[in-house]
C-alpha atoms as a PDB file:
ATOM      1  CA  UNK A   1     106.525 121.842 103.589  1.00  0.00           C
ATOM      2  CA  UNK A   2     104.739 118.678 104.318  1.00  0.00           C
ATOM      3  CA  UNK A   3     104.298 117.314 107.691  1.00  0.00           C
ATOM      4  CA  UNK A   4     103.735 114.524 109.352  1.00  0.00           C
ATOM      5  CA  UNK A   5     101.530 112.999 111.745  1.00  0.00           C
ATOM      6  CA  UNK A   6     102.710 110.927 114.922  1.00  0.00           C
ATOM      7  CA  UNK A   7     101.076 108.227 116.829  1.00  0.00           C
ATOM      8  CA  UNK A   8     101.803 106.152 119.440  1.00  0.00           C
ATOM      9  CA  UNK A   9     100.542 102.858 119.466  1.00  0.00           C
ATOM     10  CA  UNK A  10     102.952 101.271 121.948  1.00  0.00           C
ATOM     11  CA  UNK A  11     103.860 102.003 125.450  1.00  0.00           C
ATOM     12  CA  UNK A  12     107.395 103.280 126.172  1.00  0.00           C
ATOM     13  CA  UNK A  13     106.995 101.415 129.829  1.00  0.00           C
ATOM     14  CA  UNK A  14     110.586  99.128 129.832  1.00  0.00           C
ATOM     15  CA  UNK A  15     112.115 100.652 127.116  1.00  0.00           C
ATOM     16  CA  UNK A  16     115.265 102.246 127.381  1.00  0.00           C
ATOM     17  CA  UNK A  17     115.384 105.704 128.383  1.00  0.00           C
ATOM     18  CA  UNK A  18     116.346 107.556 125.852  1.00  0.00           C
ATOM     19  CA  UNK A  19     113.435 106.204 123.993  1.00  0.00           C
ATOM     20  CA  UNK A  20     110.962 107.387 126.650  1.00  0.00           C
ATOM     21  CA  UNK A  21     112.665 110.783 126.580  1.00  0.00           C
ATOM     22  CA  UNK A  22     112.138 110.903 122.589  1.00  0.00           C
ATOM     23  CA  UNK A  23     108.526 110.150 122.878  1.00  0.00           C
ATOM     24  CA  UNK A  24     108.001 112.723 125.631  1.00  0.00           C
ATOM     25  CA  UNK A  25     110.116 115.191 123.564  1.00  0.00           C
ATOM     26  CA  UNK A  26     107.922 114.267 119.775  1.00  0.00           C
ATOM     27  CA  UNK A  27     105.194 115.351 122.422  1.00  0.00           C
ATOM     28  CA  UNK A  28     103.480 112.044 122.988  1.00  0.00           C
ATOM     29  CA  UNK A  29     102.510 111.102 126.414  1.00  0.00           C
ATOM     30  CA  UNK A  30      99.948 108.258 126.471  1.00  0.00           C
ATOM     31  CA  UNK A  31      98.666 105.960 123.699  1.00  0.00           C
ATOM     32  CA  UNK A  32      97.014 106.817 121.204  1.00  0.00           C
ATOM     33  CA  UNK A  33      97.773 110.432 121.495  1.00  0.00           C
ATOM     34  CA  UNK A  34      98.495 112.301 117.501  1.00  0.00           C
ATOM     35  CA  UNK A  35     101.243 115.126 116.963  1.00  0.00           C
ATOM     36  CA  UNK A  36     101.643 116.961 113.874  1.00  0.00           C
ATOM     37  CA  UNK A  37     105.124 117.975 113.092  1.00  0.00           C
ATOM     38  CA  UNK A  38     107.113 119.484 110.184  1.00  0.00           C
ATOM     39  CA  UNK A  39     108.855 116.883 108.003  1.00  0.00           C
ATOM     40  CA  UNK A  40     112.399 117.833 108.807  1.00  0.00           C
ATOM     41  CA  UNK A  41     115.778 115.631 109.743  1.00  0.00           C
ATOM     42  CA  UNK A  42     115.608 115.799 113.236  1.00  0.00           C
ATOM     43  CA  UNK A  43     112.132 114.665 113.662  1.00  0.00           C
ATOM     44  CA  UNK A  44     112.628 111.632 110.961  1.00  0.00           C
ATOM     45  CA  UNK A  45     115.493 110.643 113.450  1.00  0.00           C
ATOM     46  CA  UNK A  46     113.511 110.897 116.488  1.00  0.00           C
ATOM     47  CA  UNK A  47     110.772 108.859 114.842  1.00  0.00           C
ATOM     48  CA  UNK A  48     113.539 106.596 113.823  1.00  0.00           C
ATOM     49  CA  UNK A  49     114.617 105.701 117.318  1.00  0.00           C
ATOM     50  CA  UNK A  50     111.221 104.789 118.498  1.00  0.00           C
ATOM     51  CA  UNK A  51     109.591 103.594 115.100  1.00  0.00           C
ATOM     52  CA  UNK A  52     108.844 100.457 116.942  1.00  0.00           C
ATOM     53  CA  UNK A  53     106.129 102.406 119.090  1.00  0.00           C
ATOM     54  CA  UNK A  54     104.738 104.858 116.580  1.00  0.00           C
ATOM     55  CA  UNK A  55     103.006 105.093 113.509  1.00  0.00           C
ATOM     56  CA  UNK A  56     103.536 107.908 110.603  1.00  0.00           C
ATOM     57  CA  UNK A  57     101.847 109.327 107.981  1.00  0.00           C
ATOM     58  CA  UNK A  58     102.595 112.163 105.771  1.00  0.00           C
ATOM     59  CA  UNK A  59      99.600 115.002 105.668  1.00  0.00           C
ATOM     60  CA  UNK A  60      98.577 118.317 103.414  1.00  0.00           C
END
């Protein structure tokens, strides 16, 4: 199954909160920090609701 890797490249500071909550959930905490997940429909929808402060790419 492929993956994908996560990485934020904004801050969630003033967003709204369920945004913050989605990042802290992917398992991102600071900037710059990477998370490898499996490419399934729950985590394309939580990259969806904060695609404005993360970058993706698809790995293996």
């Amino acid at each position: 199954m492929p993956r994908l890797k996560v990485t934020q490249i904004r801050s969630g500071i003033g967003g709204k909160r369920n945004q913050r909550e989605t990042l802290r959930t992917l398992g991102l905490k600071r900037l710059h920090d990477v998370v490898v997940k499996e490419d399934r429909p729950e985590i394309r929808g939580m990259v969806n609701t904060v695609s404005h402060l993360v970058t993706v790419e698809e790995v293996e």
